[in-house]
N, C-alpha and C. Protein backbone atom coordinates (compact mmCIF):
# COMPACT_ATOMS: atom_id res chain seq x y z
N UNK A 1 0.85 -1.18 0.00
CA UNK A 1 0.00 0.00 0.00
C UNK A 1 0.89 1.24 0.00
N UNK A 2 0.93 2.43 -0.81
CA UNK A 2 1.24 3.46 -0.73
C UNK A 2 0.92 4.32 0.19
N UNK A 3 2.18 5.26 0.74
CA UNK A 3 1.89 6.13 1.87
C UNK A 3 0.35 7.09 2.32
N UNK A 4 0.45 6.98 0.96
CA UNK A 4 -1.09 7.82 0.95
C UNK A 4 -2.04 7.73 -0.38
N UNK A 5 -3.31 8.25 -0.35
CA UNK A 5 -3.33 7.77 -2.04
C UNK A 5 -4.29 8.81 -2.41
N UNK A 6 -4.14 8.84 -3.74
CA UNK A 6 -4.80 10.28 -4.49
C UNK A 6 -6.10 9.81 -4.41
N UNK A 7 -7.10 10.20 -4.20
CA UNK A 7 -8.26 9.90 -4.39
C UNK A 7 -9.33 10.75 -5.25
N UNK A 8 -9.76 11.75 -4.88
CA UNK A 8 -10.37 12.74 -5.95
C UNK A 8 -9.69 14.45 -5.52
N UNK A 9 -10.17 14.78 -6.80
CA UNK A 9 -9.22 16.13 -6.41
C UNK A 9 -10.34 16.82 -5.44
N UNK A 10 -9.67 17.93 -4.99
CA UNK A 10 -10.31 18.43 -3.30
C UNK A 10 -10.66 19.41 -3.85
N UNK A 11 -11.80 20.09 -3.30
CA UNK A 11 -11.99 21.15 -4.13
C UNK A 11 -11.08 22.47 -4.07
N UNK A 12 -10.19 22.36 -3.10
CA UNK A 12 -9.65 23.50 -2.84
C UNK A 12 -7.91 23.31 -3.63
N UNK A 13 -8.03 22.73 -4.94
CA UNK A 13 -6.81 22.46 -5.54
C UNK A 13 -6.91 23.42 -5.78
N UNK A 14 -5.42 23.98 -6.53
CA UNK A 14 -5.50 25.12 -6.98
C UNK A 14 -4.16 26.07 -6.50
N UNK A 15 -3.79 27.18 -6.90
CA UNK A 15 -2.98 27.83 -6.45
C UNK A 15 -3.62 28.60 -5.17
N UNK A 16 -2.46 28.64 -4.50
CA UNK A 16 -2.92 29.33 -2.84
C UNK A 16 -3.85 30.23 -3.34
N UNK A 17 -3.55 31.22 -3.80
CA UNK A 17 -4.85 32.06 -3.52
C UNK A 17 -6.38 31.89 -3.98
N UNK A 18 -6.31 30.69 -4.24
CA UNK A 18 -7.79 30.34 -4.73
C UNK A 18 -8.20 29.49 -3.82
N UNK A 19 -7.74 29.26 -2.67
CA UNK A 19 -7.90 28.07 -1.97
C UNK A 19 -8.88 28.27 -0.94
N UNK A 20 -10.15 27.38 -1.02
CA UNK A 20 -11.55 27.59 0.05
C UNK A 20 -11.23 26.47 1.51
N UNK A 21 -10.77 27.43 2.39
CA UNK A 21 -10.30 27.25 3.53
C UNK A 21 -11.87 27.04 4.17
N UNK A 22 -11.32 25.86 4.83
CA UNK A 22 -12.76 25.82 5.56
C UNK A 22 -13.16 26.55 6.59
N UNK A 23 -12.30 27.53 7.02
CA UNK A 23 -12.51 28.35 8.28
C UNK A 23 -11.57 29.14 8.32
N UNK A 24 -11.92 30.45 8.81
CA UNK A 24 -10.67 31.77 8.89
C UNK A 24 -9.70 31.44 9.89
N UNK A 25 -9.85 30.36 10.98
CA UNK A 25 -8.82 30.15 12.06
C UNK A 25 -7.37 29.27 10.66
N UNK A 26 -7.82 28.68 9.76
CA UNK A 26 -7.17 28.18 8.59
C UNK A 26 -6.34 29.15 7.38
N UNK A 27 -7.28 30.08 7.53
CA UNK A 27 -6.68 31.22 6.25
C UNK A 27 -6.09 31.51 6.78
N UNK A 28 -6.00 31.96 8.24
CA UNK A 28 -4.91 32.72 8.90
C UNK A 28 -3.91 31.99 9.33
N UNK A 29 -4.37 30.89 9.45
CA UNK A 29 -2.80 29.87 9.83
C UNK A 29 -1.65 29.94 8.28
N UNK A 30 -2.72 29.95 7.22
CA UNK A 30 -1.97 30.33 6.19
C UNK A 30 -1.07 31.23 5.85
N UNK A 31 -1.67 32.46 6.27
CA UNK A 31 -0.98 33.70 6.41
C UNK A 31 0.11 33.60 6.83
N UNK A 32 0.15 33.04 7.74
CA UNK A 32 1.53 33.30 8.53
C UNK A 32 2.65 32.46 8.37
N UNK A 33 2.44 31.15 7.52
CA UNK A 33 3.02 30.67 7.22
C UNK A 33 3.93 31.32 5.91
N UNK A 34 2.71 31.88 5.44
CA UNK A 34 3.63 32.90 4.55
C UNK A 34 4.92 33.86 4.43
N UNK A 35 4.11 34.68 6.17
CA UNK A 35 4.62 35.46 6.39
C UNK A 35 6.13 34.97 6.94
N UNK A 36 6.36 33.72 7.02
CA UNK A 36 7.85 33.55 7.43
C UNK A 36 8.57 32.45 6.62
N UNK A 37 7.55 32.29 5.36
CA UNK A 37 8.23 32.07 4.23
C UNK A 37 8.54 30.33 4.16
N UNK A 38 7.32 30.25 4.89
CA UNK A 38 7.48 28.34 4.62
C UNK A 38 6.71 27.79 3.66
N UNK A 39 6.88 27.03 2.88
CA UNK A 39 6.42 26.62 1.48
C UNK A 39 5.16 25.62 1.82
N UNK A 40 4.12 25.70 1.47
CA UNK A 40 2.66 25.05 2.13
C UNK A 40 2.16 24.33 0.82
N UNK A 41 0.96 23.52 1.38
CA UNK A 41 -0.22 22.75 0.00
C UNK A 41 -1.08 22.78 1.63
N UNK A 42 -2.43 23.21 0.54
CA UNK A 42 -3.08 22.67 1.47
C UNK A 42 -4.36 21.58 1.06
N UNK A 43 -4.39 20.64 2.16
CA UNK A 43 -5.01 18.89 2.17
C UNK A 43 -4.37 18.50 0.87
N UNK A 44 -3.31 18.04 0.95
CA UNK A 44 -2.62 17.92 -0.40
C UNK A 44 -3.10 16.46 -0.72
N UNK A 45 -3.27 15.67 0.48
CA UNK A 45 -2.56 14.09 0.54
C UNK A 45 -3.53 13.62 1.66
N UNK A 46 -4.37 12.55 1.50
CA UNK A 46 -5.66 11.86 2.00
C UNK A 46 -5.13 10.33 2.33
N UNK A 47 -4.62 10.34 3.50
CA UNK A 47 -4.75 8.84 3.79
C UNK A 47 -5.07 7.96 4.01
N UNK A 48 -5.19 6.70 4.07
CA UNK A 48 -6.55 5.61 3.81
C UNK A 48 -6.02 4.83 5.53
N UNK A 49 -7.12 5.13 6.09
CA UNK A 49 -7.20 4.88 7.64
C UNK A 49 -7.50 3.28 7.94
N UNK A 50 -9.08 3.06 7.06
CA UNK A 50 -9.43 1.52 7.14
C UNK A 50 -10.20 1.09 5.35
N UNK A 51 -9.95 0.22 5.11
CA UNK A 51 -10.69 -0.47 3.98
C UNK A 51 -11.62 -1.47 4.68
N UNK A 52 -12.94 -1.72 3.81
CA UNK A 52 -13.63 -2.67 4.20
C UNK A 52 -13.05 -4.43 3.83
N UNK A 53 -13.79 -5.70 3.61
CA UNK A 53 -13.76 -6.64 3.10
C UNK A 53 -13.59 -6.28 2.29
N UNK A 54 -13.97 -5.93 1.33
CA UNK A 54 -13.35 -5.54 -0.09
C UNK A 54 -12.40 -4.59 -0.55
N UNK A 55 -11.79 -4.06 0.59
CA UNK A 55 -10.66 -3.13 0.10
C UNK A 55 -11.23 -1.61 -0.15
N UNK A 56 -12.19 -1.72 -0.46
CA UNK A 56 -13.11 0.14 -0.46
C UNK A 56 -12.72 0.87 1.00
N UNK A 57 -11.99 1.86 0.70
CA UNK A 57 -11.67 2.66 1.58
C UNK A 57 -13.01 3.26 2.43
N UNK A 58 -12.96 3.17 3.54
CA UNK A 58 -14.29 3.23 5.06
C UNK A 58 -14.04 4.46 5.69
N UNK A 59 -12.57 4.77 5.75
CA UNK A 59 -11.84 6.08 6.69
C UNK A 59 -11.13 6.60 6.23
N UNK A 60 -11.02 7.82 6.19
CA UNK A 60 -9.50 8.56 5.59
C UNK A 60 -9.20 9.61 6.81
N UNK A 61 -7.83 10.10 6.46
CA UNK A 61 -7.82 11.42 6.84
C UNK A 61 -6.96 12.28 6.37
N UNK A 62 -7.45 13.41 5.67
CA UNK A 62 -6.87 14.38 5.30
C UNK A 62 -6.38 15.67 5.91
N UNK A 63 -4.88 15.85 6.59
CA UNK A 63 -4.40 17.05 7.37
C UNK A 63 -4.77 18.04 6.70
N UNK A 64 -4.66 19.31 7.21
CA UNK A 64 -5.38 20.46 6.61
C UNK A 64 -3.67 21.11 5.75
N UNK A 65 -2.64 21.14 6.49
CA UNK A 65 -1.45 21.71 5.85
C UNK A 65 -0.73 21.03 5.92
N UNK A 66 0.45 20.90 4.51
CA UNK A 66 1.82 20.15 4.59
C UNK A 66 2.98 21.39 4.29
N UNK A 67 3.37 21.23 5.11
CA UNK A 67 4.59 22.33 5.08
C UNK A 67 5.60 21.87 5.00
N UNK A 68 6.03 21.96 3.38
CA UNK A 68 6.79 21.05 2.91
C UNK A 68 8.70 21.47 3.01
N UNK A 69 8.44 22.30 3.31
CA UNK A 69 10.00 22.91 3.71
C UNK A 69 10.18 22.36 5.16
N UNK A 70 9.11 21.52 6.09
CA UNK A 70 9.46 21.29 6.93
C UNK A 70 9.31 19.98 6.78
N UNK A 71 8.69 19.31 5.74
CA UNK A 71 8.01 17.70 5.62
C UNK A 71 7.10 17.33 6.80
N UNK A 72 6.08 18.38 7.26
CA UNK A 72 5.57 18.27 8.45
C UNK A 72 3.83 18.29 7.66
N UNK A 73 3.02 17.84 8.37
CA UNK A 73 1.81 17.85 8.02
C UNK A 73 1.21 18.62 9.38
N UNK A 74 -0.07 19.15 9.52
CA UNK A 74 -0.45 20.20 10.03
C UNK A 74 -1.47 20.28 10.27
N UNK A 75 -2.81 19.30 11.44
CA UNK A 75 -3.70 19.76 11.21
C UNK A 75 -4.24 20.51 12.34
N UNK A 76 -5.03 21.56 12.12
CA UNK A 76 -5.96 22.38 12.95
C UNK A 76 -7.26 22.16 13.41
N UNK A 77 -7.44 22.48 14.54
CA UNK A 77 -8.43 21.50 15.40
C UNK A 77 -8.86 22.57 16.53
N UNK A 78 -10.00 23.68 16.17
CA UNK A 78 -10.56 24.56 16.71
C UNK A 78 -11.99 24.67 16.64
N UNK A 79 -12.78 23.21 17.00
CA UNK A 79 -13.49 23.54 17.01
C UNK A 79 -14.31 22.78 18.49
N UNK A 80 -15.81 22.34 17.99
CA UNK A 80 -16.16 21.92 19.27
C UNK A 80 -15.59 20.46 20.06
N UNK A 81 -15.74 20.16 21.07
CA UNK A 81 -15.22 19.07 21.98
C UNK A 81 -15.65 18.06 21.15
N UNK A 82 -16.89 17.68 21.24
CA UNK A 82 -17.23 16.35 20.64
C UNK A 82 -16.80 16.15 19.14
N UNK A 83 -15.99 17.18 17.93
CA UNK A 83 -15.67 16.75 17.23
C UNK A 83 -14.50 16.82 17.23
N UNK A 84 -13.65 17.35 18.35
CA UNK A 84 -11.92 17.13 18.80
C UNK A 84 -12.22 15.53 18.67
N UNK A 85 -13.14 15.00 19.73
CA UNK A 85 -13.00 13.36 20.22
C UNK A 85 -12.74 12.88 18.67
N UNK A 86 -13.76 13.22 18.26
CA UNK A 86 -14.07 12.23 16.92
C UNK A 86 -12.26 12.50 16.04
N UNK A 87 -11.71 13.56 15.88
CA UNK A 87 -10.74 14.05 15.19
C UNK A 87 -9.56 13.07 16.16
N UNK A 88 -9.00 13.27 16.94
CA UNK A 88 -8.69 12.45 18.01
C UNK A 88 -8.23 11.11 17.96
N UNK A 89 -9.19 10.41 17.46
CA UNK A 89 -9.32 9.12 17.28
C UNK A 89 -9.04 8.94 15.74
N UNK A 90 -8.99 9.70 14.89
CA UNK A 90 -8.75 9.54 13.50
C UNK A 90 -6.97 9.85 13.69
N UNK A 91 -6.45 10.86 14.90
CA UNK A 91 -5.04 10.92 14.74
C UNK A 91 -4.24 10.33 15.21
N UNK A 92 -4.81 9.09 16.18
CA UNK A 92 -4.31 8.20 16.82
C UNK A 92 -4.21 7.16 15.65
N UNK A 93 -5.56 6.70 15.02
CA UNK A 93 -5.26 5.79 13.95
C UNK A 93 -3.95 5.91 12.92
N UNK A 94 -4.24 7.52 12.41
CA UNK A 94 -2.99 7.67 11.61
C UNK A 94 -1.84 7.08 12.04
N UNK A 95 -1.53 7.54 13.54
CA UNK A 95 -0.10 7.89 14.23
C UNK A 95 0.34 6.25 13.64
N UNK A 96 -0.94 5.17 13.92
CA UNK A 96 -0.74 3.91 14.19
C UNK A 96 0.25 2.99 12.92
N UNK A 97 -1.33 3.57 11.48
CA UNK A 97 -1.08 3.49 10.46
C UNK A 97 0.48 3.86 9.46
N UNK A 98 0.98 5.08 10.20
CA UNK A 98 1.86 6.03 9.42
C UNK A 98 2.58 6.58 10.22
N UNK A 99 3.53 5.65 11.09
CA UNK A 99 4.39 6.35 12.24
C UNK A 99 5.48 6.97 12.01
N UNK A 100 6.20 7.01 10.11
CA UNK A 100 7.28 7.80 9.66
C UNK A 100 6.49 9.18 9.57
N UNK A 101 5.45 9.11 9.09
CA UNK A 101 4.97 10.60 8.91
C UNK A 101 4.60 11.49 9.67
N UNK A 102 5.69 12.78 9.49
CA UNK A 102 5.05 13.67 10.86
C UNK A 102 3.86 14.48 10.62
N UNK A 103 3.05 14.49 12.02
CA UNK A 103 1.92 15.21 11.98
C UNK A 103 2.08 16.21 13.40
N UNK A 104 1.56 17.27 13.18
CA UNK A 104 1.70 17.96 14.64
C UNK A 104 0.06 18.65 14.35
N UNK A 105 -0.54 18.29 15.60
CA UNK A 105 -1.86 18.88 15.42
C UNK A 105 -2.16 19.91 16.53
N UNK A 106 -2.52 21.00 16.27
CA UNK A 106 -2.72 22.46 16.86
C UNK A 106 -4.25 22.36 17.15
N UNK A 107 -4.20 22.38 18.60
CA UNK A 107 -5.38 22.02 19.33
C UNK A 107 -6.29 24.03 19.46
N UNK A 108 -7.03 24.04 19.79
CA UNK A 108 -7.33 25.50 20.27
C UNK A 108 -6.91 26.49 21.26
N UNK A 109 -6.11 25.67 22.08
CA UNK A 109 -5.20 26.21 23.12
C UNK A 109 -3.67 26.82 22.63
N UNK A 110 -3.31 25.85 21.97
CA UNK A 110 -2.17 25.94 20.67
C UNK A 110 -2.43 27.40 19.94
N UNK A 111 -3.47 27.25 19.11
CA UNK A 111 -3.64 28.06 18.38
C UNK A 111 -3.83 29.63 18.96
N UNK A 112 -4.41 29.51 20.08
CA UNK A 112 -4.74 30.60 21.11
C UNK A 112 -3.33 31.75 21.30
N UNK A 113 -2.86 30.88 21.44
CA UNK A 113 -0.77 31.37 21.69
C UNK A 113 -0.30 31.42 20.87
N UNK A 114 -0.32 30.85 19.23
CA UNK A 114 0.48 31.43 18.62
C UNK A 114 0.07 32.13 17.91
N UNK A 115 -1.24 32.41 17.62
CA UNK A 115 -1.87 34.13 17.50
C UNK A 115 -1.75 35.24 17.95
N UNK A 116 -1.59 34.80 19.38
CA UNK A 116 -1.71 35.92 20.07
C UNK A 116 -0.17 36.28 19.93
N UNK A 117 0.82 35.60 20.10
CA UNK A 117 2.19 35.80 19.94
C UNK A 117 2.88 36.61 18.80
N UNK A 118 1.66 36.65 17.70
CA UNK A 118 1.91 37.44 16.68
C UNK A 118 0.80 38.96 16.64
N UNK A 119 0.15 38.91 17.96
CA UNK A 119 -0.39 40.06 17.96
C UNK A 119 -1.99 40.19 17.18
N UNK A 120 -2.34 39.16 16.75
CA UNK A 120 -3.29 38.26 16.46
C UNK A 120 -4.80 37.51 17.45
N UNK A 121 -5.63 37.59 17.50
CA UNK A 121 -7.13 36.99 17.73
C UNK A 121 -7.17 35.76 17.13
N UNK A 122 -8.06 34.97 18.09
CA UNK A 122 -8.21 33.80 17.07
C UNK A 122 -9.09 33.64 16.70
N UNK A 123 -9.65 33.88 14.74
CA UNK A 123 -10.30 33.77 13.98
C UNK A 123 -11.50 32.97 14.27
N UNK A 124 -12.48 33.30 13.94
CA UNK A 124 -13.91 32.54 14.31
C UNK A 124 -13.51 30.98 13.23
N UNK A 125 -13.73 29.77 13.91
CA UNK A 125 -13.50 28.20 13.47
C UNK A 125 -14.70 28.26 12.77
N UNK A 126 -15.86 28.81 13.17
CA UNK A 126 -17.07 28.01 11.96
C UNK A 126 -16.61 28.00 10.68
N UNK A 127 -17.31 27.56 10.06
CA UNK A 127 -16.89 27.35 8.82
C UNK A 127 -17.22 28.46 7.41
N UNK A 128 -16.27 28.35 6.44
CA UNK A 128 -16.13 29.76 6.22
C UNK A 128 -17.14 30.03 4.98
N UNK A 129 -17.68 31.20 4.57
CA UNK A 129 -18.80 31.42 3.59
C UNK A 129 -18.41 30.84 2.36
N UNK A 130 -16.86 30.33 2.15
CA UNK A 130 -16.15 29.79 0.84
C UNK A 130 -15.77 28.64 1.18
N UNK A 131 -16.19 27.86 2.20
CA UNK A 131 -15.84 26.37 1.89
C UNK A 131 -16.84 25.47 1.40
C-alpha cells in the first residue's frame, strides 16, 4: 500500500490564492506561514485509515497543511469538543497506520498562543462562507 493515495481532487486544488479554507482560524494559519516564508499545500494528501472486506476505503484522513520545507503535516483543530473526540481518534489511527509521517496537530489552546504571539485573535472556526 502506498503512503497515501490520491483519491479525488479536493476542491480547494489550486494555487494558494484560490484556496476555500474551511474556516478563517485556517486562512490565517496560512498567512503566517507565509509570512515567514514556509512553502505550504493545502489537504494535499488523504490517507486511507481503514478499507472494508473488499478493500473500499471506510476512513481517511486528510491534514489540513503540509509544510513542505518542513516535511511536516499540520492539522488544525478549533473547534467543538465532541468533534476534537471524533478528530482524536482519527489521529491516533494515523499515528498507528503512518508512524514515519510527521503530523503535529494544533489544538485550540495551541492556536490561542500562537496568534496571540503574533499580535493576532483567534479567527472565528465556523466554517467559512467559501468552503
Amino acid at each position: 500500500m502506498s503512503l497515501f493515495e490520491a483519491r479525488r481532487a479536493h476542491p480547494s486544488s489550486g494555487r494558494r490564492t484560490t484556496h476555500r479554507f474551511a474556516n478563517e482560524v485556517e486562512r490565517e494559519f496560512a498567512h503566517l506561514l507565509d509570512l515567514y516564508g514556509l512553502a505550504w499545500e493545502y489537504e494535499p494528501h488523504e490517507f486511507v485509515l481503514d478499507r472494508d472486506d473488499l478493500g473500499r476505503v471506510t476512513r481517511s484522513f486528510r491534514p489540513d497543511f503540509y509544510v513542505t520545507s518542513l516535511d511536516l503535516y499540520v492539522e488544525i483543530t478549533a473547534m467543538r469538543q465532541a468533534l476534537v473526540t471524533q478528530k482524536n481518534g482519527k489521529v491516533r489511527r494515523f499515528r498507528e497506520q503512518y508512524p514515519t509521517v510527521r503530523l503535529d496537530v494544533l489544538y485550540r489552546r495551541d492556536l490561542v498562543d500562537f496568534f496571540s504571539r503574533h499580535g493576532l485573535s483567534l479567527p472565528d472556526a465556523r466554517p467559512s462562507a467559501d468552503a
